[in-house]
Protein backbone atom coordinates (compact mmCIF):
# COMPACT_ATOMS: atom_id res chain seq x y z
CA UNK A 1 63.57 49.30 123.01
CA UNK A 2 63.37 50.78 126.48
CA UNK A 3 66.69 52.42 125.58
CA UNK A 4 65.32 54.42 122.69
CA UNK A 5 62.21 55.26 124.71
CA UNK A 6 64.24 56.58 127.99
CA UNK A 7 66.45 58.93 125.64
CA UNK A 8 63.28 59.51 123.65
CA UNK A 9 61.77 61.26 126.68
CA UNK A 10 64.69 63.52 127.44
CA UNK A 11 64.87 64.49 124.26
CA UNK A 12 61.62 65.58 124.59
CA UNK A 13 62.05 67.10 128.24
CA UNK A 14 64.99 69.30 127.11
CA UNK A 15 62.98 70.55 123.87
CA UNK A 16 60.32 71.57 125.56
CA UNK A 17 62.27 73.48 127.94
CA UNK A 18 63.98 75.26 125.10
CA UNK A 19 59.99 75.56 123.75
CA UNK A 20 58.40 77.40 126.28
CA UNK A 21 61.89 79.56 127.05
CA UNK A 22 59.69 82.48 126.30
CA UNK A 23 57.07 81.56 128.11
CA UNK A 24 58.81 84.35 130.91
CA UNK A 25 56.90 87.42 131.59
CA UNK A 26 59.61 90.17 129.64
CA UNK A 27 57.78 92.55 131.43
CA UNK A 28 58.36 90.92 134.95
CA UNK A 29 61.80 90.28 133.86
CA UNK A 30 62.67 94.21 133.17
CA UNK A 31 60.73 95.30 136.29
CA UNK A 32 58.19 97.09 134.01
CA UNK A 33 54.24 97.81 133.85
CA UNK A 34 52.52 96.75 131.02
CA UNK A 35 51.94 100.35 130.04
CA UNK A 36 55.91 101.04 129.94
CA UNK A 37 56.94 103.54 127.26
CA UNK A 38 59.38 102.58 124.89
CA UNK A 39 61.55 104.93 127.04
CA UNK A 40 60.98 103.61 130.36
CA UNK A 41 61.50 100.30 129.23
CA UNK A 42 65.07 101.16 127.71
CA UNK A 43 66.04 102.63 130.57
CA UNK A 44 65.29 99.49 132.55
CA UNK A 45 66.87 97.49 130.31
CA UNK A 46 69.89 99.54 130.52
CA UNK A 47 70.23 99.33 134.20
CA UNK A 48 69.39 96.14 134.92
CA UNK A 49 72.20 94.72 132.28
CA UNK A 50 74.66 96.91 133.87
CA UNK A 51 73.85 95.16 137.27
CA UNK A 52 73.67 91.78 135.79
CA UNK A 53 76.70 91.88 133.57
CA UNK A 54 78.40 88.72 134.08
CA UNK A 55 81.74 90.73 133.61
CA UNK A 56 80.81 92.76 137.03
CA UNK A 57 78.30 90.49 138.43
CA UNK A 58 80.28 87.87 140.23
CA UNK A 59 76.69 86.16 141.39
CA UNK A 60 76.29 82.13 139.99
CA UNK A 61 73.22 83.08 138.34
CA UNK A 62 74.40 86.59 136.29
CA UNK A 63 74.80 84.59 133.26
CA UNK A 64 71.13 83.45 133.21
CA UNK A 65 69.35 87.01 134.15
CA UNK A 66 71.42 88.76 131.86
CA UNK A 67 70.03 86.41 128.91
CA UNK A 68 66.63 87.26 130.80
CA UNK A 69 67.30 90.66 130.50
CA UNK A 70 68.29 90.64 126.79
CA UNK A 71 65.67 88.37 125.50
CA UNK A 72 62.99 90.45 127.68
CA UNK A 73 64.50 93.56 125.90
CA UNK A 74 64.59 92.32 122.58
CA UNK A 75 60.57 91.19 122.78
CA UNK A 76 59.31 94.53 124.53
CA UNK A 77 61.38 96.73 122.66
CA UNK A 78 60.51 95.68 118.89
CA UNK A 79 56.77 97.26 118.30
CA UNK A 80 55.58 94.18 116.32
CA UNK A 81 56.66 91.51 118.89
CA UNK A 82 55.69 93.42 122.01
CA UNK A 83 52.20 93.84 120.11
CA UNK A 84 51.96 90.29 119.30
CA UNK A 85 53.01 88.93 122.92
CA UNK A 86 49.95 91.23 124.68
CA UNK A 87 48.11 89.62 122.13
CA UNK A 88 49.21 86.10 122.12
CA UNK A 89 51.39 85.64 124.97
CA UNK A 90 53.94 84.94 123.05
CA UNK A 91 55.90 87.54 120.82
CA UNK A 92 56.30 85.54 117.22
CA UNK A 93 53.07 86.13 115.00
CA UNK A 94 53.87 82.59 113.75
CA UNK A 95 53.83 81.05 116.89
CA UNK A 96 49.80 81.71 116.85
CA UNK A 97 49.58 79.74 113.57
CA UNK A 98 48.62 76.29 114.52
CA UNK A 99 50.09 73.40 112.57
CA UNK A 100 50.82 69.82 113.29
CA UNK A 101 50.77 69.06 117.12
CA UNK A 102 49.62 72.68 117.88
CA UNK A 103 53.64 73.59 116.93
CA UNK A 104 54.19 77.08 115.45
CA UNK A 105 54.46 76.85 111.59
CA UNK A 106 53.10 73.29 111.54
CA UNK A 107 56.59 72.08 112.25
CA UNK A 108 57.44 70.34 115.46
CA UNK A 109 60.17 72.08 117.29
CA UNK A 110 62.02 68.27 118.12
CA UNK A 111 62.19 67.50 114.49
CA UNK A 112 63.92 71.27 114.07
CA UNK A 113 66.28 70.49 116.66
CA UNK A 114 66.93 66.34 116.13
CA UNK A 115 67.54 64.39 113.38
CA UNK A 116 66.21 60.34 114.08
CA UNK A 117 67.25 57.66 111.55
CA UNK A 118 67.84 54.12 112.06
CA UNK A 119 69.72 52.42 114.48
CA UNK A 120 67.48 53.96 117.63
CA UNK A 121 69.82 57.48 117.73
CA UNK A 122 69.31 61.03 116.83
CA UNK A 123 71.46 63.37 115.67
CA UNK A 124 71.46 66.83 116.74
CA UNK A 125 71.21 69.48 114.22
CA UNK A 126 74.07 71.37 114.78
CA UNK A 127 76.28 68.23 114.60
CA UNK A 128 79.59 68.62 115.71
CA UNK A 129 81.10 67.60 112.33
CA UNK A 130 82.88 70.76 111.06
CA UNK A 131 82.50 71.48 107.95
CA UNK A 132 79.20 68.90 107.49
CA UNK A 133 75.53 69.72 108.73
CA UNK A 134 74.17 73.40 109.05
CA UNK A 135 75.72 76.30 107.51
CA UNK A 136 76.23 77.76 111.45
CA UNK A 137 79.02 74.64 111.42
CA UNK A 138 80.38 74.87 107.77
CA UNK A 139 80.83 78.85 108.88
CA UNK A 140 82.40 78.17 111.83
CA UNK A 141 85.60 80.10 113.33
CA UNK A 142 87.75 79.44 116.19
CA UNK A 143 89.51 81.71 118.34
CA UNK A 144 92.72 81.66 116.62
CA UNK A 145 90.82 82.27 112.99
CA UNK A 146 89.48 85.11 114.24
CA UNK A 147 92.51 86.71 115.76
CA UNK A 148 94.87 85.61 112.58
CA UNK A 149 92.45 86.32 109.53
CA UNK A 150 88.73 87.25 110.58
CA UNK A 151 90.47 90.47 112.49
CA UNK A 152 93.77 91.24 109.94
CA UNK A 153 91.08 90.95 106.77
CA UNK A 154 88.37 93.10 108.62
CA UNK A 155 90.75 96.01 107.95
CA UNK A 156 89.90 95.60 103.93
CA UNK A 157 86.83 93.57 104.19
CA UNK A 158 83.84 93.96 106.33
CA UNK A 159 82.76 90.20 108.59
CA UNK A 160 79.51 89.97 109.42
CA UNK A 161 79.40 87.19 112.56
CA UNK A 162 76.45 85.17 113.49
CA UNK A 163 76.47 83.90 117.23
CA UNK A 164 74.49 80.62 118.05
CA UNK A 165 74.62 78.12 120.38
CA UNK A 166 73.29 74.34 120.27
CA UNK A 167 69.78 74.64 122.17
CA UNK A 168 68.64 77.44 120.75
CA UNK A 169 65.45 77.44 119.21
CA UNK A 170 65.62 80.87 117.77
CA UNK A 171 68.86 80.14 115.89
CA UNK A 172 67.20 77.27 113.91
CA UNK A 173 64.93 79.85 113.51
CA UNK A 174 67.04 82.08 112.13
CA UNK A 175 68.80 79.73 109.82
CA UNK A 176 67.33 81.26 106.88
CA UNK A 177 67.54 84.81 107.12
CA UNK A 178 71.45 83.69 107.92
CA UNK A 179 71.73 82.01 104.55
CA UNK A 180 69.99 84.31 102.25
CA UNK A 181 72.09 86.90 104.28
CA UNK A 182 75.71 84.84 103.71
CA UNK A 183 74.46 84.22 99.98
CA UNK A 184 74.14 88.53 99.41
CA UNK A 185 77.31 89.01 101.33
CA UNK A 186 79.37 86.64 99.64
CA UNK A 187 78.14 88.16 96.69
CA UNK A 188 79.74 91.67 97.29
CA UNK A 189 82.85 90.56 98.63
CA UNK A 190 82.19 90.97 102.43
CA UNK A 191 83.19 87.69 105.16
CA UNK A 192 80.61 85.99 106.46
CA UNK A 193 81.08 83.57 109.89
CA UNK A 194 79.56 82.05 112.72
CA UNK A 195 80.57 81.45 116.71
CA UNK A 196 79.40 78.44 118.62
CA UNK A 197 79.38 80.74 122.15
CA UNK A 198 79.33 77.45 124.12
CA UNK A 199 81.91 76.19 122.92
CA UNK A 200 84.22 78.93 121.87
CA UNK A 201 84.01 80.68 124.99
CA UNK A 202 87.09 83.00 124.80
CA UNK A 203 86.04 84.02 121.66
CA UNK A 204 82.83 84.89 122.90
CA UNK A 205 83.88 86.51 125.58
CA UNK A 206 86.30 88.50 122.94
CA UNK A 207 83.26 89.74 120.91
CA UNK A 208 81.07 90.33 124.00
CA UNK A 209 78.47 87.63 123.09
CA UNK A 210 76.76 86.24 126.34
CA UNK A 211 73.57 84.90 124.26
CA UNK A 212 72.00 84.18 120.88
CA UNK A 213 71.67 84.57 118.30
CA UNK A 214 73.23 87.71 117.66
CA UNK A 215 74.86 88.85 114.51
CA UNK A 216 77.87 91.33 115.08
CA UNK A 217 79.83 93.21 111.89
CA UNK A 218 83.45 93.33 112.67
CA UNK A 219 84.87 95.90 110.64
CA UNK A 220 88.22 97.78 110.90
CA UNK A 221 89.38 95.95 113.67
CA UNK A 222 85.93 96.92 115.91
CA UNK A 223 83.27 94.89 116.90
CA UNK A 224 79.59 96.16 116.28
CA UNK A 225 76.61 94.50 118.10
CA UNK A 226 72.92 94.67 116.08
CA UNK A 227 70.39 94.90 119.19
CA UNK A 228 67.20 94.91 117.40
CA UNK A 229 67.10 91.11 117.15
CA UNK A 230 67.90 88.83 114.01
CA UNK A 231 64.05 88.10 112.67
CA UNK A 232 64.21 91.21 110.14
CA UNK A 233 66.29 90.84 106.93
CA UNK A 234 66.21 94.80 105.98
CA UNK A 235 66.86 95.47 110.08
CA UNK A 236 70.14 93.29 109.56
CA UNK A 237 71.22 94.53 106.50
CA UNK A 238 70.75 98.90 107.26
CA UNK A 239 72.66 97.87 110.77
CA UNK A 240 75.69 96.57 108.23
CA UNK A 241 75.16 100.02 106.49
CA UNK A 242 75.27 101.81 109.78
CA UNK A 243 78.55 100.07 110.62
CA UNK A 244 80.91 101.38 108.24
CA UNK A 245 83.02 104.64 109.01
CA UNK A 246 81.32 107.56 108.49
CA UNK A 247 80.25 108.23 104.80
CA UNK A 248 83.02 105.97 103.14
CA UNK A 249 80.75 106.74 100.15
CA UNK A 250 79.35 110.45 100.62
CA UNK A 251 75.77 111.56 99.00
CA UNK A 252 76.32 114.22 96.36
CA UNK A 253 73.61 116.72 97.58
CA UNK A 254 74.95 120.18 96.10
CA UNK A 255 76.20 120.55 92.86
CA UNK A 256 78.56 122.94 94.04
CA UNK A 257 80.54 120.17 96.00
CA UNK A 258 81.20 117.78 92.86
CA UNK A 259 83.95 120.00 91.83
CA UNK A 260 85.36 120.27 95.61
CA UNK A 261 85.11 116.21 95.59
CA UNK A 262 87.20 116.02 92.20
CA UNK A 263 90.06 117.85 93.97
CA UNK A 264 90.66 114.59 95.49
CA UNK A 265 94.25 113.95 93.43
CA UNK A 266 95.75 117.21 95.61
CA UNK A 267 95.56 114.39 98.50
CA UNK A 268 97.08 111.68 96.51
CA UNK A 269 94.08 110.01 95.44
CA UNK A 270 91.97 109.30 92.71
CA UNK A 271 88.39 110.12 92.92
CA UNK A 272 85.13 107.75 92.08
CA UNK A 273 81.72 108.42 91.36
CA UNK A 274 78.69 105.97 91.65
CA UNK A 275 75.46 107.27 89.43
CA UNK A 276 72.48 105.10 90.14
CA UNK A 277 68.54 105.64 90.89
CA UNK A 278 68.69 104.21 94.32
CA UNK A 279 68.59 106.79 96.82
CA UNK A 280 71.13 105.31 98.80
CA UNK A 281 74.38 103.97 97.40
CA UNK A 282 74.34 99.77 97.56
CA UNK A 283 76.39 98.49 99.79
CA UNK A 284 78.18 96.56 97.35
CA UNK A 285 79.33 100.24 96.65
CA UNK A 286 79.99 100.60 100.43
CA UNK A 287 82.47 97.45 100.76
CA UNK A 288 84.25 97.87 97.13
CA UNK A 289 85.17 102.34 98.71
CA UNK A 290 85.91 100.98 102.17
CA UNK A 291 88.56 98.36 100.45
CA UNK A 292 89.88 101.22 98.35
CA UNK A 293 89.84 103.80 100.89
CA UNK A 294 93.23 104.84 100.98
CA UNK A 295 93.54 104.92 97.88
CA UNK A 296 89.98 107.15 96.87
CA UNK A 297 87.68 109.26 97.86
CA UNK A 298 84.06 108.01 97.00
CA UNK A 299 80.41 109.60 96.21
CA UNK A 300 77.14 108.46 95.07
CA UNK A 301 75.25 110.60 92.59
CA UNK A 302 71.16 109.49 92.23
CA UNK A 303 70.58 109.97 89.16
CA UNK A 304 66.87 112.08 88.75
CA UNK A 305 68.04 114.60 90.95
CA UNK A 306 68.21 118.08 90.05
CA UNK A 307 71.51 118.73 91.02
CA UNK A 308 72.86 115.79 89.11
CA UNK A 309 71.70 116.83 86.16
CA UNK A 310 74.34 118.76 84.48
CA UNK A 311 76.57 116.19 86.12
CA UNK A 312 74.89 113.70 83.91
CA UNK A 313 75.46 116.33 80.65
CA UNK A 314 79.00 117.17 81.20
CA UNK A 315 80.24 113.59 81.15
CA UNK A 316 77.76 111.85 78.95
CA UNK A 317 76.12 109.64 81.88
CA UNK A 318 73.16 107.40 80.35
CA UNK A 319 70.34 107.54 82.62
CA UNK A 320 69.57 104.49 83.08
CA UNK A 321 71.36 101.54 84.83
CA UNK A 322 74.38 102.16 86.75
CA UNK A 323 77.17 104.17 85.79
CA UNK A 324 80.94 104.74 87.57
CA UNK A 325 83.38 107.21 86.97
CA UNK A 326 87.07 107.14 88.08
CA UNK A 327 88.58 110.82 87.55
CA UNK A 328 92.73 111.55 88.49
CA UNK A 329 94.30 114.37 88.01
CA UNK A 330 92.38 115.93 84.74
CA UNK A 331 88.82 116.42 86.25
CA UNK A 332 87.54 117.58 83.00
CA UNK A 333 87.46 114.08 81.57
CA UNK A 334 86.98 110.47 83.43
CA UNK A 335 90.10 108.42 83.06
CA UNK A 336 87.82 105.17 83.83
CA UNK A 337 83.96 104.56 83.21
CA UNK A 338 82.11 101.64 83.24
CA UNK A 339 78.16 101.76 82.54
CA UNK A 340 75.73 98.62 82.83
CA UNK A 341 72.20 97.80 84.05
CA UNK A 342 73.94 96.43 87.21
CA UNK A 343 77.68 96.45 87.47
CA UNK A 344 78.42 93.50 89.53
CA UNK A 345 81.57 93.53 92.58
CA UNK A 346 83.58 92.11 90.20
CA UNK A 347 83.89 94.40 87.35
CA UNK A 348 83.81 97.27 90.29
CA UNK A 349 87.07 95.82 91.73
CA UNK A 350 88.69 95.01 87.76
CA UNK A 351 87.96 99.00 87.16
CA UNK A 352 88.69 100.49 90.26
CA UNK A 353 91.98 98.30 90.87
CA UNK A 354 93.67 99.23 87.55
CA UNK A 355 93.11 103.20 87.91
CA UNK A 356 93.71 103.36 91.70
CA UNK A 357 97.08 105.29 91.30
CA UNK A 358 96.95 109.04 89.79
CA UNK A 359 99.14 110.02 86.73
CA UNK A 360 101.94 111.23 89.10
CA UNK A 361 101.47 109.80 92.17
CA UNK A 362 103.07 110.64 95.13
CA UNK A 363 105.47 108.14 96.75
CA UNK A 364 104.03 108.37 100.31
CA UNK A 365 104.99 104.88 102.11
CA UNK A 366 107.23 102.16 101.22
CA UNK A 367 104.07 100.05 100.35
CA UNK A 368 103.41 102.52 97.87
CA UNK A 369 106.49 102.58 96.43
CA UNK A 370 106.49 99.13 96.37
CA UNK A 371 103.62 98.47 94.54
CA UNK A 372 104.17 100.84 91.71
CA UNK A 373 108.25 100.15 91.41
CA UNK A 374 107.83 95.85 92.22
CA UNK A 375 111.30 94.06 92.73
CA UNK A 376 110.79 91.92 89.19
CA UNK A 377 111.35 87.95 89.92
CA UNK A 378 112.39 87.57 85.85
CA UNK A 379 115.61 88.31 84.49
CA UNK A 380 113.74 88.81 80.66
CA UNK A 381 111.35 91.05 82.31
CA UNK A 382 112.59 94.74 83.36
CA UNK A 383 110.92 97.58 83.98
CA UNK A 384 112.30 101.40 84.51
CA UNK A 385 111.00 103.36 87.29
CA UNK A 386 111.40 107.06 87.47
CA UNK A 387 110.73 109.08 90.09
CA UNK A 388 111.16 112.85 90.33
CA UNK A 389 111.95 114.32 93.39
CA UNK A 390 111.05 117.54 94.72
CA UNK A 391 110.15 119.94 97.42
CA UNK A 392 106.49 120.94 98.62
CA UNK A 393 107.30 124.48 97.61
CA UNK A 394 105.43 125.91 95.10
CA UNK A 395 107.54 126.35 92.92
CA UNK A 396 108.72 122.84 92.09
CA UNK A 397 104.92 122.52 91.08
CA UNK A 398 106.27 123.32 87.46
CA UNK A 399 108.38 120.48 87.44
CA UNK A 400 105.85 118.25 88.86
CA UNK A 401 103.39 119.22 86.08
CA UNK A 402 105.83 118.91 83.37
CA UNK A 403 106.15 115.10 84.28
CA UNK A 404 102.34 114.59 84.68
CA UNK A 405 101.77 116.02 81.08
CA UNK A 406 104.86 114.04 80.02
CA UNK A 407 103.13 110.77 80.84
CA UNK A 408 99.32 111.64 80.05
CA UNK A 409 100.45 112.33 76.74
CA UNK A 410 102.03 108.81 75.92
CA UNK A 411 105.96 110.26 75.17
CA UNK A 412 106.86 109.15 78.62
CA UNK A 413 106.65 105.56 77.60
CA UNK A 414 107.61 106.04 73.97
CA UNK A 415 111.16 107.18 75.24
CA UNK A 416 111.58 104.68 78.25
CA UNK A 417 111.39 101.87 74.70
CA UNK A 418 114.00 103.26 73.21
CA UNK A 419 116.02 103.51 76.43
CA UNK A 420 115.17 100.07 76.49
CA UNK A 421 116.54 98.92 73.26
């Protein structure tokens, strides 16, 4: 009995530590007044984590001010928290709702943290188990994961990384926003992982994590860090918007530039067209062009909008629901459509993965080649592949032509049968 009671008490020692982490001044920590502007208080925060980088800041005790730092920034420099700490003293709204044992929420903090069953132990909630416990552990990568798939897959598919470490209060806090965030993700098609900074430290160190919880988007083989804290589900989920390459799906906002945007087969793509209501394309849309980037160009239409209107006419696009059109060489007719009330990741990829070549597409890498002219494996399945070869000059475009219409019209593949036979 005296052996559960002495562990009992520094269970409760450590938690409470972890409880009243916040209780530091922010302000005091960023060397501000009370009355700081947003600006003045960004440029503190700026300085002072250059001087207490622990990558320049050889001092023992770097490590813990630059968490200061960060976690003073993060309060003071999100309107709603800074209000609610001058308020409260604290910067969580919910922390001023009273429950059980004066605890924020009603819940007390140890029973977020441990886990006590029989047998006079406890179990801490991010148990060590991989693949058991929280979804931070069933998520979790190691250094050598991230190097040989997180980082070769981020050139195709977005990862969004969520950084924790055991004694953090604000990552069992977090816990739901994470899962409701992994369950969307997953969803689309994007990664979704988490990093145990304590005790993946060169991974940390690799993604530039020195606290949490932090959620970083790795995407085309760079890192991206979201600063404005992980306690806002729409905060998160515009930063992943923000962090692909610069209009991977561009906003139609002349009419003038659809036909421009249809010229796409001259650079050896096809070209697809979202229609939808949102004023934004989803970023389901976002991770299905950035997958097929080198193979498209994409652009979101919003349907409503004056200069879509026509748009809508010429092709026959219903107005309601969500539409897609895949155009190739003949711009005056879609090659591919696909219209439902919500066309889910799935059918986006089945569409856009069967039209991603044009007509006549130009053999511009040995991957390309080698995906439209594949070695075949069986000896009762063969398959001719003809390729025309010309010069840039213009006029070979004759010849080039004379193929494309060859094929579009269906005789191409009426003669290779009987060549066959």
């Amino acid at each position: 009995m005296m052996f559960f009671s002495l562990n009992r008490c520094i269970i409760f020692m450590c938690a409470v530590s972890c409880v009243l982490s916040e209780s530091k001044d922010p302000y005091s920590s960023l060397v501000v007044s009370k009355s700081a502007s947003p600006d003045e208080i960004r440029k503190a925060y700026k300085k002072l984590a250059k001087e207490w980088h622990p990558d320049k800041n050889s001092d023992p005790s770097a490590q813990d001010r630059f968490i200061e730092i960060n976690d003073a920034y993060q309060i003071l420099s999100d309107p709603e928290r800074r209000s609610n700490y001058d308020k409260f003293g604290h910067s969580s709204e919910q922390q001023r709702q009273q429950g059980r044992g004066g605890f924020p929420n009603g819940v007390d903090p140890f029973e977020q943290f441990f886990q006590f069953h029989s047998g006079f132990g406890f179990r801490f909630q991010f148990d060590g188990n991989r693949g058991s416990g929280s979804i931070f552990q069933k998520q979790r990568i190691t250094f050598w994961e991230y190097e040989n798939e997180v980082l070769p897959k981020s050139h195709r598919q977005p990862y969004v990384i969520f950084a924790y470490s055991d004694w953090c209060l604000y990552c069992v806090q977090a816990q739901p926003l994470w899962e409701r965030l992994t369950n969307d993700l997953n969803k689309i098609g994007a990664g979704c992982a988490t990093v145990n900074i304590q005790q993946e430290r060169p991974l940390a160190k690799s993604l530039r994590v020195h606290s949490a919880p932090e959620i970083m988007v790795v995407i085309d083989g760079r890192v991206f860090h979201h600063k404005e804290g992980v306690h806002k589900f729409s905060s998160v989920v515009n930063f992943i918007r923000a962090s692909f390459p610069y209009e991977v799906v561009s906003l139609l906002r002349k009419e003038s530039y659809f036909d421009t945007f249809l010229s796409s087969w001259e650079e050896n793509k096809v070209a697809v067209v979202f229609f939808g209501k949102n004023d934004k394309p989803k970023l389901r849309y976002q991770v299905i062009a950035f997958e097929y980037r080198f193979y498209g160009n994409f652009m979101y239409a919003v349907i409503g909008h004056d200069e879509v209107d026509e748009i809508l006419m010429r092709y026959n696009v219903p107005r309601h629901g969500e539409t897609v059109l895949v155009f190739k060489e003949d711009t005056g007719v879609a090659a591919a459509s696909l219209s439902m009330q919500e066309i889910s990741t799935s059918s986006l990829r089945e569409l856009i993965d069967s039209n991603k070549f044009l007509t006549l597409p130009r053999l511009s890498s040995q991957s390309v080649f080698d995906e439209l002219c594949p070695v075949e494996v069986a000896k009762n399945k063969k398959r001719l592949c003809v390729t025309l070869v010309t010069d840039r000059h213009t006029e070979d475009a004759v010849h080039r032509d004379a193929l494309r219409v060859f094929v579009q019209t269906g005789a191409c593949m009426d003669h290779l049968s009987r060549l066959q036979e």
